[in-house]
N, C-alpha and C. Protein backbone atom coordinates (compact mmCIF):
# COMPACT_ATOMS: atom_id res chain seq x y z
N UNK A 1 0.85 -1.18 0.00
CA UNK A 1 0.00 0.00 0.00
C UNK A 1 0.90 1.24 0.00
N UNK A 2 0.64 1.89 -0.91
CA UNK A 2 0.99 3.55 -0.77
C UNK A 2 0.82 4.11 0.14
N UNK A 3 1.69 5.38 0.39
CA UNK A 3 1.54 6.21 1.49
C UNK A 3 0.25 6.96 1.26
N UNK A 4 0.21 7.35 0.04
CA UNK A 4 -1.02 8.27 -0.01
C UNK A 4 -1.79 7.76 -0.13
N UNK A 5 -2.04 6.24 0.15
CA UNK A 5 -3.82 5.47 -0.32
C UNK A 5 -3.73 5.15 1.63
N UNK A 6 -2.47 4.88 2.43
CA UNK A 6 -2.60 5.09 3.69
C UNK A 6 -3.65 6.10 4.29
N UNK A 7 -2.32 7.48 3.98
CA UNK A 7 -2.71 8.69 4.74
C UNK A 7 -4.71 9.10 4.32
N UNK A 8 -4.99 8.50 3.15
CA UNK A 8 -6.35 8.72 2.87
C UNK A 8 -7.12 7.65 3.69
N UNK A 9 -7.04 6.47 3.82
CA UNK A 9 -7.84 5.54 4.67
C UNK A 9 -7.75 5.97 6.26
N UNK A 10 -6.93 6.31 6.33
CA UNK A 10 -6.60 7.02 7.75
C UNK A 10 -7.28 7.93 7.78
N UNK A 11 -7.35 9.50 7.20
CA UNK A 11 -8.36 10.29 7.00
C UNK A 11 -9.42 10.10 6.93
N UNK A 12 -10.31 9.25 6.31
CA UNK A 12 -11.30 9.02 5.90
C UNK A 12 -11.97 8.32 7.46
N UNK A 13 -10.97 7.77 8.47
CA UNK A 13 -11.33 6.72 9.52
C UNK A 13 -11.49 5.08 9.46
N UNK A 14 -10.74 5.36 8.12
CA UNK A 14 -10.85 3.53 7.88
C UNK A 14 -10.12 2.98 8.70
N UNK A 15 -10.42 1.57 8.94
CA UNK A 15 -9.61 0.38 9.84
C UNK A 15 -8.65 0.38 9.55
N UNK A 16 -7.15 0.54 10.21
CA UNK A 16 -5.70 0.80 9.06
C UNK A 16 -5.11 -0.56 9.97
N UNK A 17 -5.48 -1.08 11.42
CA UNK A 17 -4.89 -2.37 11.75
C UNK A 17 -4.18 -3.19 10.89
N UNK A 18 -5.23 -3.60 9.94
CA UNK A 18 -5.07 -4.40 9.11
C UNK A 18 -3.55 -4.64 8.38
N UNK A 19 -3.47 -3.54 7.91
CA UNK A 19 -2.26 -2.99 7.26
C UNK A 19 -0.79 -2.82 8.23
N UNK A 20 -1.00 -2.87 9.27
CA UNK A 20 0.33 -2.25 10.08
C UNK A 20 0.46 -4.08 10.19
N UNK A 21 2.13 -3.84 10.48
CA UNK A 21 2.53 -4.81 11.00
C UNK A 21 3.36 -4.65 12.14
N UNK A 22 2.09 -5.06 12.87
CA UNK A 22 2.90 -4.57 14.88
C UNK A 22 3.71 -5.38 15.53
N UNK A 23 4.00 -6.97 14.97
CA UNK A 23 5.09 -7.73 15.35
C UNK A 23 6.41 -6.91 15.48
N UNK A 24 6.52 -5.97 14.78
CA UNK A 24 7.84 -5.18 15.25
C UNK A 24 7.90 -3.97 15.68
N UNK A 25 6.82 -3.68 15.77
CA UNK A 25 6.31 -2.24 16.84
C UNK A 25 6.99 -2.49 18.18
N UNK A 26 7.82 -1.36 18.79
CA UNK A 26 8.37 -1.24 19.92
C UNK A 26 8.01 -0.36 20.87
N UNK A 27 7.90 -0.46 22.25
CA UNK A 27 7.15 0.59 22.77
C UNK A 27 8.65 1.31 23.71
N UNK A 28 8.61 2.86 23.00
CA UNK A 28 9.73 3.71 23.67
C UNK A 28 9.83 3.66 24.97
N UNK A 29 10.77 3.22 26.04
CA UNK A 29 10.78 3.02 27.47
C UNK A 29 11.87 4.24 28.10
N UNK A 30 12.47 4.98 26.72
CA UNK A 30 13.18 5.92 27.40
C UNK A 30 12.54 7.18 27.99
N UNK A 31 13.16 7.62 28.97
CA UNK A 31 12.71 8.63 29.53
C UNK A 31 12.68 10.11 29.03
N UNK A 32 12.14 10.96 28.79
CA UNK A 32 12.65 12.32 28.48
C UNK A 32 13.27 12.92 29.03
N UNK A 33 14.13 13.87 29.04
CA UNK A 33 15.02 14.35 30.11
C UNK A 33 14.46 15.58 30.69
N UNK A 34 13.90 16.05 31.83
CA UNK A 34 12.90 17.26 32.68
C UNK A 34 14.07 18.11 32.68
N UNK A 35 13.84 19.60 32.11
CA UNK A 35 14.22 20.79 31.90
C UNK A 35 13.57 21.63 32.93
N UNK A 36 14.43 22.92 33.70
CA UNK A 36 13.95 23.73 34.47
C UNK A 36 14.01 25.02 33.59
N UNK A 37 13.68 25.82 33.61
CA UNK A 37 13.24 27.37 33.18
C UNK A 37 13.22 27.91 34.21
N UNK A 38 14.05 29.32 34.52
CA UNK A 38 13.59 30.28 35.48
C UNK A 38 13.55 31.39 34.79
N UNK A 39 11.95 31.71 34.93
CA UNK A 39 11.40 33.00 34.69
C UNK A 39 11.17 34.09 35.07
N UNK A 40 10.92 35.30 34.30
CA UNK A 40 10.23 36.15 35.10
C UNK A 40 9.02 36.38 35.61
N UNK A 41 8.88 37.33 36.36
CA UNK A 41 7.22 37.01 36.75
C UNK A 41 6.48 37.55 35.47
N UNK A 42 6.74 38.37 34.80
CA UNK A 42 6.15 38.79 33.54
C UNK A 42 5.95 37.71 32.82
N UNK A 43 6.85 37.26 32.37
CA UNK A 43 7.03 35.80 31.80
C UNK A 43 6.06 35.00 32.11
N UNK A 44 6.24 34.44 33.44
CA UNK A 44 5.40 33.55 33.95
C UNK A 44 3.78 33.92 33.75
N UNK A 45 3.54 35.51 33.70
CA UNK A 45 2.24 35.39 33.62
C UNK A 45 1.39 35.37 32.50
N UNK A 46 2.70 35.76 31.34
CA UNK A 46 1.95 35.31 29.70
C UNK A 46 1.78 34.05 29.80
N UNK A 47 2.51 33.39 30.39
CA UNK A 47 2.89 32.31 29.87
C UNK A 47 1.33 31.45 30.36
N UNK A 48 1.07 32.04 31.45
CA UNK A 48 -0.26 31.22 32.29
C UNK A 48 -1.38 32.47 31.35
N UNK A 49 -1.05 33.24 30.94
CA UNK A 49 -2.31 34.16 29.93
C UNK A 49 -2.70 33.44 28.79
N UNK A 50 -1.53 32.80 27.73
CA UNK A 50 -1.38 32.11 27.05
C UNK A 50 -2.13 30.38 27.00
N UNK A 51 -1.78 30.04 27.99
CA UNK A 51 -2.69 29.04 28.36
C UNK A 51 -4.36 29.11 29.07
N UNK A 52 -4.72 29.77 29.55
CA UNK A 52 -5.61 30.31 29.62
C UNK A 52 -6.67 30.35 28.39
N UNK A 53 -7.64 30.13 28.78
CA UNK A 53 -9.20 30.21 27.46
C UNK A 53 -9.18 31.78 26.89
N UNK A 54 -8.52 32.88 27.62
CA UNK A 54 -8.46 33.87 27.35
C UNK A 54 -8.12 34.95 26.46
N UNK A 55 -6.78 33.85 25.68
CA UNK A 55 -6.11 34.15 24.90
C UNK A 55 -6.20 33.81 23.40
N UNK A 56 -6.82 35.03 22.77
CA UNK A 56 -7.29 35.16 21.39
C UNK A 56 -6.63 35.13 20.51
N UNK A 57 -5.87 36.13 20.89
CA UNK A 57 -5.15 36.95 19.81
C UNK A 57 -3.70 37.75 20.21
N UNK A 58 -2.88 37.90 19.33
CA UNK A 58 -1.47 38.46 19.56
C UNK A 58 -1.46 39.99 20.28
N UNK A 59 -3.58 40.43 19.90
CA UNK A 59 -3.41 41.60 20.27
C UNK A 59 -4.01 41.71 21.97
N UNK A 60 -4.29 40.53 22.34
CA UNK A 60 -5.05 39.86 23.89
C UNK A 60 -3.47 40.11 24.14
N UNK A 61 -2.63 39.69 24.03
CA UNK A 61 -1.37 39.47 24.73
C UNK A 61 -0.36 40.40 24.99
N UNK A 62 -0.48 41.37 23.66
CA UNK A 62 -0.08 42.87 23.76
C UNK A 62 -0.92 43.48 25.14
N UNK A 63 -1.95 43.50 25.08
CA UNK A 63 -2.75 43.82 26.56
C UNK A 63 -2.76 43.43 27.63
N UNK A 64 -2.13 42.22 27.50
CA UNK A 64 -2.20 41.12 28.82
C UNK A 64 -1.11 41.94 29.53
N UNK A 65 0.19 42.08 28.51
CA UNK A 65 1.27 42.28 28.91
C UNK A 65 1.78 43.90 29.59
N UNK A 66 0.56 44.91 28.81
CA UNK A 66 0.53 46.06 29.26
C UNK A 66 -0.38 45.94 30.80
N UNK A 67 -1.17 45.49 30.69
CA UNK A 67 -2.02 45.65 32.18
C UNK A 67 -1.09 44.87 33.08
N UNK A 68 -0.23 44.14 33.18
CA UNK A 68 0.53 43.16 33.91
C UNK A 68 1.74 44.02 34.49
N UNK A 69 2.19 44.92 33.46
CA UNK A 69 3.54 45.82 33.36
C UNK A 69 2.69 47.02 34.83
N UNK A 70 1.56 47.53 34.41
CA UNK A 70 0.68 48.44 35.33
C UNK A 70 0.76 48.26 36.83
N UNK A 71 -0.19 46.91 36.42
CA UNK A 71 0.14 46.49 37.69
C UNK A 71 1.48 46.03 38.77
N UNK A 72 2.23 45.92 38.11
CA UNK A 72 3.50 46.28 38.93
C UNK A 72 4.16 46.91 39.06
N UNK A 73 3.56 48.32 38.32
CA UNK A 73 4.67 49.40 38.44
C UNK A 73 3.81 49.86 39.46
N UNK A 74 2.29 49.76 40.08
CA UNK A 74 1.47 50.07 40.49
C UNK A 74 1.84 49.58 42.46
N UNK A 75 2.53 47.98 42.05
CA UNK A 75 2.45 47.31 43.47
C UNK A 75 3.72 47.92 43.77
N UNK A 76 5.10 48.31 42.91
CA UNK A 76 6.18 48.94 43.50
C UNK A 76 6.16 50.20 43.62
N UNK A 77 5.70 50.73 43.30
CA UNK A 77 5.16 51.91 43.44
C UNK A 77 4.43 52.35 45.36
N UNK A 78 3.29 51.12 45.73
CA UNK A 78 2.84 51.18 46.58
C UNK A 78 4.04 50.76 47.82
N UNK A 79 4.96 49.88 47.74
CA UNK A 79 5.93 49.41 48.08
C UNK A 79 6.92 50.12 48.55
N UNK A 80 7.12 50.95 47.54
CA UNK A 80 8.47 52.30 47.62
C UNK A 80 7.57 53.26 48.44
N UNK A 81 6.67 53.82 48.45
CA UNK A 81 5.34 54.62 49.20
C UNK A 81 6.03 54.08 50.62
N UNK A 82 5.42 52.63 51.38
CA UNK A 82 5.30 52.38 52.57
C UNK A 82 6.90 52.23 53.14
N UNK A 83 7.67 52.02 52.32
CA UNK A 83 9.17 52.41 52.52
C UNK A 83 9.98 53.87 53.23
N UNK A 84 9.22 54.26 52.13
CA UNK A 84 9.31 56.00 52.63
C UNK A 84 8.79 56.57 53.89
N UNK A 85 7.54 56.43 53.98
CA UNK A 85 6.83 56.27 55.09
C UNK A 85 6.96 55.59 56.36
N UNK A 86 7.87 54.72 56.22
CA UNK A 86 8.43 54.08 57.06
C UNK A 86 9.98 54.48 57.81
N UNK A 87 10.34 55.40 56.90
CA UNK A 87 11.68 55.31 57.32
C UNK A 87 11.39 56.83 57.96
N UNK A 88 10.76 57.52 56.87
CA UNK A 88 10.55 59.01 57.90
C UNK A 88 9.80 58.75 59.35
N UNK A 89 9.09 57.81 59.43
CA UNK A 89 8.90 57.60 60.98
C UNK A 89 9.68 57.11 61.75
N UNK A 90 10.93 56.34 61.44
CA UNK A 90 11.59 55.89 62.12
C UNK A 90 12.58 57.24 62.50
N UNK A 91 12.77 58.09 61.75
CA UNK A 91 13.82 59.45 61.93
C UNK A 91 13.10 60.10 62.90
N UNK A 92 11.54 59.98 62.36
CA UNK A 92 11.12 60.97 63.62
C UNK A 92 10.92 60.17 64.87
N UNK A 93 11.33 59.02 65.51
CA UNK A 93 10.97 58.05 66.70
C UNK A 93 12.39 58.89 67.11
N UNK A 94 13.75 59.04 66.61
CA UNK A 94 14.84 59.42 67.16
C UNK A 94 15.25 60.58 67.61
């Protein structure tokens, strides 16, 4: 049998058993080798935007990535605030 009278019975959903010969079919027992990535948190959160049902379009992700950028210029922002605030009270305790 041809490849292309294969790849069509296959397409189509025909029975292709028939045709294979699994007496020498081997089943892969090697392992893959587990990779670490360290990201950024930006990173990390396309990356979970991306996976997400949320994600449409290249232009969802342009946005994802601007509201994400906001919000943390937003939480360091609040951060550097209670810093400040913190230290001028400590000058004035002395």
């Amino acid at each position: 049998m041809k490849a292309s009278e294969f790849d069509k019975n296959f397409d189509e959903g025909c029975d292709i058993q028939n045709v294979l010969d699994l007496s020498k079919a081997k089943r892969n027992t090697r392992k893959e080798p587990s990779t670490t990535a360290k990201l950024s948190a930006e990173e990390t959160a396309i990356i979970e935007y991306l996976e997400s049902d949320s994600a449409v379009s290249v232009d969802n992700v342009e946005n994802e990535k601007k509201r994400y950028a906001q919000i943390t210029r937003s939480q360091m922002s609040k951060a550097n605030q209670r810093g400040i605030n913190q230290h001028e009270h400590s000058k004035n305790k002395y």
